[in-house]
Protein backbone atom coordinates (compact mmCIF):
# COMPACT_ATOMS: atom_id res chain seq x y z
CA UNK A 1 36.02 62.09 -30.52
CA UNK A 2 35.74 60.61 -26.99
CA UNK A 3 37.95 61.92 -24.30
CA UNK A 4 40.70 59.89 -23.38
CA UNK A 5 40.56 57.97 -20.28
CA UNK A 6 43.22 58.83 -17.77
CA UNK A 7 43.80 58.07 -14.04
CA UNK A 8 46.00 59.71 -11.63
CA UNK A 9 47.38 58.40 -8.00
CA UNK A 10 48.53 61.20 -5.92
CA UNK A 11 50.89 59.19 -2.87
CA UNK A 12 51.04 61.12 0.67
CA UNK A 13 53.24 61.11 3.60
CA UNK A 14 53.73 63.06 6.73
CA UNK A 15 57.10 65.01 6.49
CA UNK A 16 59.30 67.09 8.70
CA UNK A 17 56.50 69.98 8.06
CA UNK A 18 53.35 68.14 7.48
CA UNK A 19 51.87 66.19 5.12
CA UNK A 20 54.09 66.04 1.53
CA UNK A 21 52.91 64.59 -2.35
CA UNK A 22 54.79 63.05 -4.84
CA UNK A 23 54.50 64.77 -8.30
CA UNK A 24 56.92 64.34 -11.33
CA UNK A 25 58.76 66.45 -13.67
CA UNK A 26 57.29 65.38 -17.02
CA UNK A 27 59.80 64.90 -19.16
CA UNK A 28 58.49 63.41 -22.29
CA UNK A 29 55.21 63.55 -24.12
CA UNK A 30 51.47 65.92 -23.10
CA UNK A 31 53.03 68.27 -20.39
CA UNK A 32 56.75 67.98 -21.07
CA UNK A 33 58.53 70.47 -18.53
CA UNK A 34 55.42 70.68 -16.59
CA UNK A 35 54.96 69.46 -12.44
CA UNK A 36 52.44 66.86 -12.81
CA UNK A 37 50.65 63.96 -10.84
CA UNK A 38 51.97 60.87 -11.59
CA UNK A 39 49.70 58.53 -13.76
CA UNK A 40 48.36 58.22 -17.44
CA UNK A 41 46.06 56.24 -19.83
CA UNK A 42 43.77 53.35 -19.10
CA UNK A 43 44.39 50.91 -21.62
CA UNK A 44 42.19 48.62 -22.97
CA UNK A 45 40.58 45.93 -20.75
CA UNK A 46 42.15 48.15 -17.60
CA UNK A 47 40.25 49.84 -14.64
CA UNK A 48 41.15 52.83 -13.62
CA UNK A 49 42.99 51.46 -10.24
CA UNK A 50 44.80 48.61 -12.51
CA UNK A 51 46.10 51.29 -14.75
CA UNK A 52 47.17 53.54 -12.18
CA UNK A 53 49.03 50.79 -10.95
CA UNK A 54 50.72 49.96 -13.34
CA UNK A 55 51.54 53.83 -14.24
CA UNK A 56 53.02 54.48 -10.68
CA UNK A 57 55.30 51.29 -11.20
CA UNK A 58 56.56 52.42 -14.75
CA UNK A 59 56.72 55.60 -13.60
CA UNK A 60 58.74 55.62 -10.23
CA UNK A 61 59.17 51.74 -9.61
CA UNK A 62 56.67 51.81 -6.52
CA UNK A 63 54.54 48.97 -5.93
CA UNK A 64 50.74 49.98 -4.95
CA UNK A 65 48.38 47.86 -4.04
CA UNK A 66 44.88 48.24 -5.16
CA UNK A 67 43.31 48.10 -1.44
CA UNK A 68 45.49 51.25 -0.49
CA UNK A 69 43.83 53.50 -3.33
CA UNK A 70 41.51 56.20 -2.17
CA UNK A 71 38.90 57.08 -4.60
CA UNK A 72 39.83 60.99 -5.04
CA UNK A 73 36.59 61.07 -7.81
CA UNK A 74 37.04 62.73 -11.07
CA UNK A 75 38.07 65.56 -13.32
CA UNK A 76 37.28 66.04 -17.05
CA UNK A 77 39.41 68.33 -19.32
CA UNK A 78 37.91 69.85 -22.02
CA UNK A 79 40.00 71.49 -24.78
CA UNK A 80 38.02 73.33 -27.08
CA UNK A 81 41.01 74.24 -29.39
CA UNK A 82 42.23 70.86 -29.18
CA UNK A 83 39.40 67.88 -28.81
CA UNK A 84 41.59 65.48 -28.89
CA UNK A 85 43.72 66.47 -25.73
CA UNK A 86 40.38 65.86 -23.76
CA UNK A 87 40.36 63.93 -20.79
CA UNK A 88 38.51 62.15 -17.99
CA UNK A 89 40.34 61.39 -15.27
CA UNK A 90 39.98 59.18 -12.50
CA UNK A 91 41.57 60.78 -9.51
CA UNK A 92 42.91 58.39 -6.23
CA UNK A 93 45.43 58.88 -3.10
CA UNK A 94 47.42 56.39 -1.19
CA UNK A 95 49.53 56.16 2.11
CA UNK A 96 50.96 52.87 1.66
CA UNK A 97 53.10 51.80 -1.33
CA UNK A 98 56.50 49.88 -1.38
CA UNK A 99 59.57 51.07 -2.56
CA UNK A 100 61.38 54.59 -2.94
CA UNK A 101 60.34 56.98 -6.22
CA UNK A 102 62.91 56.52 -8.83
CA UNK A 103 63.07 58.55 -11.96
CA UNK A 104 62.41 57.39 -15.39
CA UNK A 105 63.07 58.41 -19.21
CA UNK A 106 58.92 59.94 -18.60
CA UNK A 107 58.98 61.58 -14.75
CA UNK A 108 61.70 62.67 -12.11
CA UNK A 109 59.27 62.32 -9.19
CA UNK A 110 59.67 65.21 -6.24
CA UNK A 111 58.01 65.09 -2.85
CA UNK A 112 56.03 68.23 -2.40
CA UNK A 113 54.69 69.98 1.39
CA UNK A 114 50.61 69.83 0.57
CA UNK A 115 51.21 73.56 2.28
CA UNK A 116 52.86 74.70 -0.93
CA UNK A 117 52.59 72.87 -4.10
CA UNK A 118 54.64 74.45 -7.45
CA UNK A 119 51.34 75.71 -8.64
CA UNK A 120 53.70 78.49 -10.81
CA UNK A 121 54.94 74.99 -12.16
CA UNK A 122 52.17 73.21 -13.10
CA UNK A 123 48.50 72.83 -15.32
CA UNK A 124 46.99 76.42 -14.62
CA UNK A 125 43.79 73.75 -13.53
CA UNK A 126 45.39 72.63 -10.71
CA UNK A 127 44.56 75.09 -7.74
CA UNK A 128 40.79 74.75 -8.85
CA UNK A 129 40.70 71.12 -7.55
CA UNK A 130 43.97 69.06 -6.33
CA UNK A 131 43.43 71.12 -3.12
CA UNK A 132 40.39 69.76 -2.08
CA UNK A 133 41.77 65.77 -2.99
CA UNK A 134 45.43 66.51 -1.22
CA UNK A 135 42.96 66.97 1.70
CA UNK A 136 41.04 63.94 1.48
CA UNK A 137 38.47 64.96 -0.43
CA UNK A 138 36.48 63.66 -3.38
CA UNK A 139 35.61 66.03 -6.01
CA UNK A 140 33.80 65.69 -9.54
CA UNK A 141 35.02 68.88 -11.60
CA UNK A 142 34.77 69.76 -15.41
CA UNK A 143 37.98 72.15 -16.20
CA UNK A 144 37.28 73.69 -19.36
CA UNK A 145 40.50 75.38 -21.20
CA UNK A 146 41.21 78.72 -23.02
CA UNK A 147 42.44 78.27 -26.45
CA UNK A 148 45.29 78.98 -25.73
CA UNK A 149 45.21 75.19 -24.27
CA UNK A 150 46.99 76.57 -20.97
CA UNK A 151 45.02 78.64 -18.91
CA UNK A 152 41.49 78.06 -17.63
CA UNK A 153 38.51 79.23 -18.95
CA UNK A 154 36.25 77.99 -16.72
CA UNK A 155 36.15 75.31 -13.75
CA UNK A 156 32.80 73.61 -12.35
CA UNK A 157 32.67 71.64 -9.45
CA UNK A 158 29.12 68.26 -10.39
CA UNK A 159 27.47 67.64 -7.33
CA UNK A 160 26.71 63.22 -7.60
């Protein structure tokens, strides 16, 4: 089975103490009860910046334009346990959206300080990389998962 194909959109500001992310409280589906980025499935006929998009407007209401995406690059989740949960996802940032997050039936978004994200909250995978994007980095990682489908068994960074 091919992995899924999944984007993510990770919007920044500058807050009272720095720079701040919006994540969601998943509250439906893969990751209920989890702090997550917000985005989700390409669908057919989509690119990655269409469907994230289209996620971040379904999601929170906000309306992104495709010129204010930052390609973040990429990570792939393997599940050994659990093929079909695999995923490779297209990472970007923004700085310019319109509208204020709203919640929906799927995510009650939350701006976060970059300084200290809810890492206790979220995917055990996500101190091995977000880091590096909420900086403005790019990074091409393959996050391979423990059976028990929540912590990491391994985390490699592809040099392109």
């Amino acid at each position: 089975m091919a992995a899924a194909a999944v984007t993510l959109c990770f919007l920044l500001r500058e807050g009272e103490n720095g720079t701040e992310v919006l994540l969601g409280l998943k509250q439906t589906g893969f990751g209920r009860g989890k702090i997550v980025g917000i985005g989700g499935h390409v669908e057919p006929g989509e690119t990655s910046a269409q469907a994230v998009i289209r996620e971040l407007l379904e999601e929170t209401g906000v309306v992104l334009e495709e010129a204010a995406l930052a390609d973040a690059g990429a990570v792939h989740f393997v599940f050994p346990a659990r093929p079909d949960w695999d995923m490779k996802t297209t990472l970007f940032t923004a700085r310019t959206w319109q509208g204020d997050p709203e919640p929906s039936e799927e995510i009650l978004p939350e701006w976060f300080s970059v300084a200290a994200l809810p890492v206790e909250r979220m995917w055990q995978d996500a101190d091995h990389w977000l880091p590096v994007v909420l900086e403005g980095g790019r990074v091409n990682v393959v996050v391979t998962m423990h059976t028990d489908n929540e912590s990491v068994a391994s985390s490699e960074s592809r040099l392109e």
